[in-house]
N, C-alpha and C. Protein backbone atom coordinates (compact mmCIF):
# COMPACT_ATOMS: atom_id res chain seq x y z
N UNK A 1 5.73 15.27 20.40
CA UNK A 1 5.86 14.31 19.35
C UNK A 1 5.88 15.03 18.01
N UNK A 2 6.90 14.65 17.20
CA UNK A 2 6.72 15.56 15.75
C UNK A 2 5.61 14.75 14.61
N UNK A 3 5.23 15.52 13.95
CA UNK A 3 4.19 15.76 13.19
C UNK A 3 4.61 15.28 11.96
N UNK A 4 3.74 13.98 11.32
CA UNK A 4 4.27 13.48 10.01
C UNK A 4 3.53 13.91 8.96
N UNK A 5 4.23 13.95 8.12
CA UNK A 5 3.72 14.88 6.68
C UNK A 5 3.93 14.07 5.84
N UNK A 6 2.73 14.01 4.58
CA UNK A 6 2.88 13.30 3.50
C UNK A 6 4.03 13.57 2.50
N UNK A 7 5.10 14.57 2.80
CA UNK A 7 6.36 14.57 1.97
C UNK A 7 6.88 13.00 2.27
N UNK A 8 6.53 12.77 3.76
CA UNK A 8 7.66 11.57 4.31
C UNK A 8 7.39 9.94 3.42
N UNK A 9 6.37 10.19 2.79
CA UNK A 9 5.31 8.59 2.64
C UNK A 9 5.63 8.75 1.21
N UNK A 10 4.97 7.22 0.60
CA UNK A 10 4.93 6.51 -0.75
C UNK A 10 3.93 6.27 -0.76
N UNK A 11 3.25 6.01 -1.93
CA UNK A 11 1.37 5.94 -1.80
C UNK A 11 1.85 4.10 -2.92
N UNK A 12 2.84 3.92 -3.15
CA UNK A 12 2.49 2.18 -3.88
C UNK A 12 4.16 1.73 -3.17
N UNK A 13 3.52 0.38 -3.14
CA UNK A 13 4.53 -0.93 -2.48
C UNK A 13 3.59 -2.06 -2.71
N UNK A 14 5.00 -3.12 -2.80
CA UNK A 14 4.26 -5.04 -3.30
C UNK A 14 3.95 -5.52 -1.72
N UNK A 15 2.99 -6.16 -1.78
CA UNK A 15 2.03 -6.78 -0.94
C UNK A 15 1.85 -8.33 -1.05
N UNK A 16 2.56 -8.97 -0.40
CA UNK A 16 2.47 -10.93 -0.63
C UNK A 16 3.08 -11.01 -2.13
N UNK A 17 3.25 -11.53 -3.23
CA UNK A 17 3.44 -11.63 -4.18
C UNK A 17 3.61 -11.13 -4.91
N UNK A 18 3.17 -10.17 -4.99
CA UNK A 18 2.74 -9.08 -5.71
C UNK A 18 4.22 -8.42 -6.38
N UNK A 19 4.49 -8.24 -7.34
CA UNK A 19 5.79 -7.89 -8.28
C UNK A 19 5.50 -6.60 -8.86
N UNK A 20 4.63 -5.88 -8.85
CA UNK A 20 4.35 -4.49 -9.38
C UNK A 20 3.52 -3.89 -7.94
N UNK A 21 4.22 -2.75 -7.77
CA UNK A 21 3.78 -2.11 -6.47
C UNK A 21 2.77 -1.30 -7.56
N UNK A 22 1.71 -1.31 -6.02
CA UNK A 22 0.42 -1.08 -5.97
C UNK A 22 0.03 0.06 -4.93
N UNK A 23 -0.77 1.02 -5.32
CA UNK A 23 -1.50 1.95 -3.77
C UNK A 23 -2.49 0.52 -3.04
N UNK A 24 -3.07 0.77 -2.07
CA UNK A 24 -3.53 -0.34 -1.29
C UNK A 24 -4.42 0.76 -0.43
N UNK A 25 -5.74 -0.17 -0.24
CA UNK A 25 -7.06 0.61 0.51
C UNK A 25 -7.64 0.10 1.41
N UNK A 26 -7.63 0.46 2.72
CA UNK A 26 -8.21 -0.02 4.22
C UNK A 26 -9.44 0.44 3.86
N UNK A 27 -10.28 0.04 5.48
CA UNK A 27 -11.59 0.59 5.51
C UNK A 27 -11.41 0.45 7.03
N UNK A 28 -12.03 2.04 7.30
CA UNK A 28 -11.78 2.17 8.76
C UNK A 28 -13.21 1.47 9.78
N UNK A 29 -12.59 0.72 10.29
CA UNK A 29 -13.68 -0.46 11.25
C UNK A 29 -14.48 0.72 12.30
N UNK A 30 -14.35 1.98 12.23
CA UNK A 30 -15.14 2.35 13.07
C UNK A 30 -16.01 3.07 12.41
N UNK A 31 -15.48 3.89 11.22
CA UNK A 31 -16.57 4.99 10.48
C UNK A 31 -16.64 3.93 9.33
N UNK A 32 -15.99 2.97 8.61
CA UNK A 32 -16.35 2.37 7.33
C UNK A 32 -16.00 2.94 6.33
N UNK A 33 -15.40 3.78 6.02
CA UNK A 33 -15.23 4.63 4.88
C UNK A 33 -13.50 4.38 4.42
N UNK A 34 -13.29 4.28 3.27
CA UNK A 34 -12.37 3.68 2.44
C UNK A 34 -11.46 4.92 2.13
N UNK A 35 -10.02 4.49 2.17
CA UNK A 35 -9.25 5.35 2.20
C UNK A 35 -7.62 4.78 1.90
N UNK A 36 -6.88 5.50 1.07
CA UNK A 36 -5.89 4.71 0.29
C UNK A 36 -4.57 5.26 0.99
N UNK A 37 -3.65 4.50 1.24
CA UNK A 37 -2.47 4.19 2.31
C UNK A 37 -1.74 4.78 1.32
N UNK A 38 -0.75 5.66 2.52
CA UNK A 38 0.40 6.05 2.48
C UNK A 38 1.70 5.49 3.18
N UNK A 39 2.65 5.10 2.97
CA UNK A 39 3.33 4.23 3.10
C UNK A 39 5.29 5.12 3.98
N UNK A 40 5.48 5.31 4.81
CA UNK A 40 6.79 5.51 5.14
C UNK A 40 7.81 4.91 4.00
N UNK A 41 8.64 5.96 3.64
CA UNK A 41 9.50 5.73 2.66
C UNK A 41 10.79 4.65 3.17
N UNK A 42 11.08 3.95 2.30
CA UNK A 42 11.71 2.78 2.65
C UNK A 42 11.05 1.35 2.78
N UNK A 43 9.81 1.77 2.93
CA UNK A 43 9.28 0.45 2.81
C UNK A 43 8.58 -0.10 1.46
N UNK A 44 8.71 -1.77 0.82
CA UNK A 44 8.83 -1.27 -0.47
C UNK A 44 7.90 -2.63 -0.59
N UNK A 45 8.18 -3.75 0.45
CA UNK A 45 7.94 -4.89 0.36
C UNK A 45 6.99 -5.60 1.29
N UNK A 46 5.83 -5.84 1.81
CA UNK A 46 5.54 -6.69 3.00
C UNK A 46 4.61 -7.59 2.93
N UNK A 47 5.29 -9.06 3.73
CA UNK A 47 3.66 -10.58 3.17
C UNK A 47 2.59 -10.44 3.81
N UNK A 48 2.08 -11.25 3.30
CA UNK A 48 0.51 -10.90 3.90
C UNK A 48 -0.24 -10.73 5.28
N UNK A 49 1.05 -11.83 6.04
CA UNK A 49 0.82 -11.48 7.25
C UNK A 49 1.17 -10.17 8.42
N UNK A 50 1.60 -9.86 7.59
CA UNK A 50 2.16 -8.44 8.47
C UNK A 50 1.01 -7.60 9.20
N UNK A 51 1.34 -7.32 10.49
CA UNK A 51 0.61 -6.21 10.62
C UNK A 51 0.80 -4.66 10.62
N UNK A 52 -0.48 -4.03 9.64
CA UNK A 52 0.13 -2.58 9.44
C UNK A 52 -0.54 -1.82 11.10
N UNK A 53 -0.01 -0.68 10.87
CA UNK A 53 -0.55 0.31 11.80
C UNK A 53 -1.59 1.65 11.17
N UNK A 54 -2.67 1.69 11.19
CA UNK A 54 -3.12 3.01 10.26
C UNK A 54 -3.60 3.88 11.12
N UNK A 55 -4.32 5.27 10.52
CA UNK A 55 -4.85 6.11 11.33
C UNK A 55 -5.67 6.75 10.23
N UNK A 56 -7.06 6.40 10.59
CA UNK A 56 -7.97 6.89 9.70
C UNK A 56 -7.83 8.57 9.31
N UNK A 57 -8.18 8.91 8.29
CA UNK A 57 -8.10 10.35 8.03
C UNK A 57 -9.35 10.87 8.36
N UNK A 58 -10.58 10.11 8.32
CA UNK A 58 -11.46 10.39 8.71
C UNK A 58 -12.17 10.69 10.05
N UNK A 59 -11.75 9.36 10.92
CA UNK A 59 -11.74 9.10 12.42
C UNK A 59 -11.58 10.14 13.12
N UNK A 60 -9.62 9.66 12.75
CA UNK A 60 -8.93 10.53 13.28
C UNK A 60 -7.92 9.48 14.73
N UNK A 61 -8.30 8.22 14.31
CA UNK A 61 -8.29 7.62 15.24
C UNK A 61 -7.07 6.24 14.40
N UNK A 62 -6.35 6.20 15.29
CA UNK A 62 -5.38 4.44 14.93
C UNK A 62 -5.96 3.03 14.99
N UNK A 63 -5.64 2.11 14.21
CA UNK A 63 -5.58 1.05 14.47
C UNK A 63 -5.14 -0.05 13.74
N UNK A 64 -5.30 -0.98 13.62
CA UNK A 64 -4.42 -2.33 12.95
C UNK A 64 -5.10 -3.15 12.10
N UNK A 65 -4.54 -3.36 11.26
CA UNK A 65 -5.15 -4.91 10.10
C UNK A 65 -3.84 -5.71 9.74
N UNK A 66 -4.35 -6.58 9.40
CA UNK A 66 -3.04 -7.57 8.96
C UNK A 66 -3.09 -7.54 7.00
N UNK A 67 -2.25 -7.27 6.63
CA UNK A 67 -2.12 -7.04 5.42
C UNK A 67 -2.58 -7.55 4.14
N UNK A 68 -3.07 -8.85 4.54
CA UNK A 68 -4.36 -9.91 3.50
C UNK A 68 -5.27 -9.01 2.99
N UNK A 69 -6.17 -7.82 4.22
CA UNK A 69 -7.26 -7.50 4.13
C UNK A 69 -7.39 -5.94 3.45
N UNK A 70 -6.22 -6.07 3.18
CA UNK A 70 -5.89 -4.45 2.27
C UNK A 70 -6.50 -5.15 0.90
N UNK A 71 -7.26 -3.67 -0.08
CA UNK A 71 -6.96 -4.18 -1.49
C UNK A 71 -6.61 -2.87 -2.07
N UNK A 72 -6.11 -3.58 -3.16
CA UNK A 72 -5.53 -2.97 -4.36
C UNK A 72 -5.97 -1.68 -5.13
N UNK A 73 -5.88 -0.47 -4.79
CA UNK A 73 -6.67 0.63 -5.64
C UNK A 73 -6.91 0.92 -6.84
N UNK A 74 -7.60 0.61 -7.66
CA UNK A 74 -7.61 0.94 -9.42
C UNK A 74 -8.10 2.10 -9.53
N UNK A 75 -8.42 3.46 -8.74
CA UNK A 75 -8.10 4.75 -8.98
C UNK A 75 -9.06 5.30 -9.65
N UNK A 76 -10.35 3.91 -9.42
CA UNK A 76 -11.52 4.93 -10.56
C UNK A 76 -12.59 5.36 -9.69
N UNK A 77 -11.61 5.80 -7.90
CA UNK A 77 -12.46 7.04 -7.51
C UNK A 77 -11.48 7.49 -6.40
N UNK A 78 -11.81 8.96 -6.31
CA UNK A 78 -11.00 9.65 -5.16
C UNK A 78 -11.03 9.43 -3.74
N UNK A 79 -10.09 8.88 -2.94
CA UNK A 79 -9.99 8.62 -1.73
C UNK A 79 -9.24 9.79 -1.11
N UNK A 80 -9.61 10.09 0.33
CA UNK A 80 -8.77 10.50 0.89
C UNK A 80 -7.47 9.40 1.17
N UNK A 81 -6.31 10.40 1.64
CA UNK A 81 -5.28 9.34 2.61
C UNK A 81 -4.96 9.00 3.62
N UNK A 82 -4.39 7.82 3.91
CA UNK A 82 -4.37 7.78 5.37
C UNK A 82 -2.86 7.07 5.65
N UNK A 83 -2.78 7.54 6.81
CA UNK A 83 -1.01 6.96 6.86
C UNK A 83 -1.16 5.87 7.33
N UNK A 84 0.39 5.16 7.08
CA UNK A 84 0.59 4.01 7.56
C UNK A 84 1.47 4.14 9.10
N UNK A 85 1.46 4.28 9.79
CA UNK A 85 2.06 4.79 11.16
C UNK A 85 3.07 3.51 11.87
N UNK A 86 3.06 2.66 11.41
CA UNK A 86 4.19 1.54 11.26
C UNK A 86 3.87 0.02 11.20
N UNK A 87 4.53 -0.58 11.12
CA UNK A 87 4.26 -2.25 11.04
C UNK A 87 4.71 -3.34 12.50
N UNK A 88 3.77 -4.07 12.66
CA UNK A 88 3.67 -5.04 13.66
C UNK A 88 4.42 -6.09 12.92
């Protein structure tokens, strides 16, 4: 399987309504720790219901949220990243 690299990703895209793309921040349901999405290029747009695919950077491990439960990063602290590994 080839190996994805953050050259490939976008760290902001609009989310439900949203008209100014934004970075966006999971929290991984197994370790808890907060971490700001990287996004496959091309994707620019998705509603709330969507489901993403992530993979904690921390874990190390995949899994899913539906896109409501993302928020919005205002950048007034350092996250690691974590990819977005595709959409449901």
């Amino acid at each position: 399987m080839e190996e994805k690299t953050e050259a490939c990703f976008q760290s902001e895209i609009c989310i439900g309504s949203s008209e100014v793309p934004s970075t966006w921040v999971a929290v991984c349901p197994k370790c808890n720790r907060r971490f700001r999405l990287l996004w496959p290029f091309g994707i620019l747009h998705i509603p709330l219901h969507r489901v993403v695919d992530l993979r904690c950077p921390f874990y190390r491990d995949s899994f899913s949220l539906v896109a409501i439960s993302l928020m919005a990063w205002d950048g007034s602290e350092r996250l690691a990243a974590g990819l977005v590994e595709g959409l449901g």
